[in-house]
Protein backbone atom coordinates (compact mmCIF):
# COMPACT_ATOMS: atom_id res chain seq x y z
CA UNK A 1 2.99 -5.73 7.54
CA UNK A 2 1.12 -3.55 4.79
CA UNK A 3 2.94 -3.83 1.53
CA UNK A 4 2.42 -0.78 -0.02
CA UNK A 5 3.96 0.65 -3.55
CA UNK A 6 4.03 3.11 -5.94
CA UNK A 7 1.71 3.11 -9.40
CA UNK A 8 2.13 5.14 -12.32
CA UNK A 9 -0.45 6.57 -14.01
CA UNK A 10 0.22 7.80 -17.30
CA UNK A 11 -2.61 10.43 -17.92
CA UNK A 12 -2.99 12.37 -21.58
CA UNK A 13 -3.03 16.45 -20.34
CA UNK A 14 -3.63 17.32 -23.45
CA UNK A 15 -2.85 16.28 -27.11
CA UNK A 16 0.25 13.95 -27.51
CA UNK A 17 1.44 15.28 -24.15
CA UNK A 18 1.67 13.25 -20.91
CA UNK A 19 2.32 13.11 -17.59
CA UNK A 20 2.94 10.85 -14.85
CA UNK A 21 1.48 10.54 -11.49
CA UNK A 22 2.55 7.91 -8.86
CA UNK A 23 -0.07 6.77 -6.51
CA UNK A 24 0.39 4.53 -3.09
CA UNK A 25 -1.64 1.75 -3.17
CA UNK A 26 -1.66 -1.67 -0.92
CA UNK A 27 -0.79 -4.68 -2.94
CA UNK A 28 -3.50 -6.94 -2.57
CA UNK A 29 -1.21 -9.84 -4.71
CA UNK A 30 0.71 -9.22 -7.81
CA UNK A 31 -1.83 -7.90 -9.92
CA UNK A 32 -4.21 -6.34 -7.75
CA UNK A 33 -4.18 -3.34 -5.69
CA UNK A 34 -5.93 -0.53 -3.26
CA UNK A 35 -5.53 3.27 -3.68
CA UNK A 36 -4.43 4.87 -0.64
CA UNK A 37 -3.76 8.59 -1.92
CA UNK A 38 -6.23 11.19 -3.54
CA UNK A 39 -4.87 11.72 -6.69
CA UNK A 40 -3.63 15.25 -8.39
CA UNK A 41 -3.07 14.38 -12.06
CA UNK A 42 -4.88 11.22 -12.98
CA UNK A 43 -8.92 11.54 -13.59
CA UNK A 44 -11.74 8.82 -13.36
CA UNK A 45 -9.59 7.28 -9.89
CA UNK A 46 -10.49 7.99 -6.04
CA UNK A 47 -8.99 6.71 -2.75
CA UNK A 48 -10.33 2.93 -1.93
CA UNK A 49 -10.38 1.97 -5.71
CA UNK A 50 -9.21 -1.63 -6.55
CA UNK A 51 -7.30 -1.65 -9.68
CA UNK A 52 -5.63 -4.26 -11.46
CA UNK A 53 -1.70 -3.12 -12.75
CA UNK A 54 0.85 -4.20 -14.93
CA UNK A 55 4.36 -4.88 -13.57
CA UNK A 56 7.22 -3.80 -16.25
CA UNK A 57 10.56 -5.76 -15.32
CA UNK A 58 12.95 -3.20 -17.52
CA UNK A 59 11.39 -0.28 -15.75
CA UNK A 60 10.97 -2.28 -11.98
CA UNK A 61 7.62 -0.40 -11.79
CA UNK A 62 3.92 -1.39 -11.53
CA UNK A 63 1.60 0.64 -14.02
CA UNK A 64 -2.38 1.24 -13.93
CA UNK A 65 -3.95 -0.81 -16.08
CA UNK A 66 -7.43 -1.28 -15.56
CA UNK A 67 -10.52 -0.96 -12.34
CA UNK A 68 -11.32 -3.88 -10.66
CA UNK A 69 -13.94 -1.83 -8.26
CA UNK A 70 -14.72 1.65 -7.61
CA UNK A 71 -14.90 2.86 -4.14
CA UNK A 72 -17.97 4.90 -4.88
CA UNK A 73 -15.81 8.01 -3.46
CA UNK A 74 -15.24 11.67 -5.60
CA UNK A 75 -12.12 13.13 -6.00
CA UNK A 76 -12.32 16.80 -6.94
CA UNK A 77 -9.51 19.43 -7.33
CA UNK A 78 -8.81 23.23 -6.43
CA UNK A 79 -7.21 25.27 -7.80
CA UNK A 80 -6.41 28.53 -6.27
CA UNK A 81 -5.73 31.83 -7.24
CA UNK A 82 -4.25 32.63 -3.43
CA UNK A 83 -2.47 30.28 -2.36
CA UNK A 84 -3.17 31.57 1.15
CA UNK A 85 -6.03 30.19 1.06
CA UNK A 86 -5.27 27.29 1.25
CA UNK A 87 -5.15 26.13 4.80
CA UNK A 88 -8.50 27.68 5.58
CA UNK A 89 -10.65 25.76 2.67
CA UNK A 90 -9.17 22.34 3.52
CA UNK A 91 -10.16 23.00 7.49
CA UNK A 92 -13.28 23.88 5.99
CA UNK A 93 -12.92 20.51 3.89
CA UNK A 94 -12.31 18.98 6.97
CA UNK A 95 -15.54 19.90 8.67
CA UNK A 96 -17.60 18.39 5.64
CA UNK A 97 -15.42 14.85 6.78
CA UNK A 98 -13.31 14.96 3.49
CA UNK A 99 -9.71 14.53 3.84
CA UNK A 100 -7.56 16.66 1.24
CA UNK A 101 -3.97 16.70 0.27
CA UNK A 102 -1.80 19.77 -1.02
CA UNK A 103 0.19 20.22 -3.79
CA UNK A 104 2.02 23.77 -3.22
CA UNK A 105 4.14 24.06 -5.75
CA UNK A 106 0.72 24.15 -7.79
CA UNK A 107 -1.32 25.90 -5.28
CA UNK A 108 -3.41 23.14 -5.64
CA UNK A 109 -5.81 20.43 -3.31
CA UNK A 110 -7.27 17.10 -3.98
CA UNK A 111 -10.26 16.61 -2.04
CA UNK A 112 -11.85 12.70 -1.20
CA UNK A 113 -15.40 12.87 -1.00
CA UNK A 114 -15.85 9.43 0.93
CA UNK A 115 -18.83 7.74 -0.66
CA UNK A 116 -21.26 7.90 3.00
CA UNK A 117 -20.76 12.12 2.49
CA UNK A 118 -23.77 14.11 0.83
CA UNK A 119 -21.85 16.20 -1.57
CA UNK A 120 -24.51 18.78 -1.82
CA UNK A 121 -23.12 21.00 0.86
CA UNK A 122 -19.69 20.69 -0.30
CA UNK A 123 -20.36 21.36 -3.89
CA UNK A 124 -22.28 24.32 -2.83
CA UNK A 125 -18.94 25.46 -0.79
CA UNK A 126 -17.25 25.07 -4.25
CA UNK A 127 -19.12 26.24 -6.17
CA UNK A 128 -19.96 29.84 -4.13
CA UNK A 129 -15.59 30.13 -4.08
CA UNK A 130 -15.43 29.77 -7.65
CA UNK A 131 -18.34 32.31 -8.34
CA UNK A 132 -16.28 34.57 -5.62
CA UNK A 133 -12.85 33.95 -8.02
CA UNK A 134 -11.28 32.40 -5.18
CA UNK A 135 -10.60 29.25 -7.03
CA UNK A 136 -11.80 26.83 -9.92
CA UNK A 137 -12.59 23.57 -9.22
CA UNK A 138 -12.78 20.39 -11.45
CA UNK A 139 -14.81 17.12 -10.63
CA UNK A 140 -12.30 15.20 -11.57
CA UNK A 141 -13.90 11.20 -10.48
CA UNK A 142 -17.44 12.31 -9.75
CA UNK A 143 -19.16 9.42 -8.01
CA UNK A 144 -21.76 11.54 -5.79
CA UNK A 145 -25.46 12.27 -7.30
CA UNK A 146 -26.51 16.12 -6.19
């Protein structure tokens, strides 16, 4: 059976002010884990990474607290100025083999770039909807050389 929690990651958005993101990852044992979501909030992490966390008892949750090993994969995020586009860019996403998840309420994807994927195309794709004002897109764990 795959034992699989939730990890917070507390990220700094901007000065003194934080937010929260929790992650699924696979519990290797009690200090080490997989990533198994692309993450919205939380930079410098991708799907696949092996972290190391910190379990606190008062809270009963498991925080990030440091890499073990990188998956070599990118994680970049969208965001859109219509969100009806949407569904469109990640079948698009989809054709470059990188999976994507939504976040709606922000109109909002986070693309994996899985490390065997020449990002060249797909930054081009970005980067040719930004220049269009469709979106704006940050690299948020950049692994890929271009």
């Amino acid at each position: 059976m795959i034992d699989k929690h939730k990890v917070l990651f507390v990220q700094e958005i901007s000065e003194g002010e934080f937010e929260t993101e929790s992650i699924w990852c696979y519990k290797v044992n009690d200090e080490i884990f997989i990533v198994d979501n692309i993450p919205f909030i939380a930079k410098r992490i991708s799907l696949g990474d092996t972290i190391k966390v910190d379990y606190d008892k008062n809270e009963k949750a498991y925080y990030f607290d440091d890499f073990i090993e990188v998956s070599g994969n990118s994680t970049i995020r969208v965001y859109f100025n219509d969100e009806n586009m949407i569904k469109s860019t990640r079948k698009k996403l989809d054709e470059f083999n990188c999976k994507s998840e939504a976040f709606l309420e922000r109109n909002m994807i986070s693309i994996n770039v899985p490390s065997n994927v020449n990002y060249t195309p797909i930054k081009l794709f970005l980067e040719n909807g930004e220049n269009n004002k469709n979106w704006e897109y940050e690299e948020s764990c950049l692994m890929h050389e271009y």
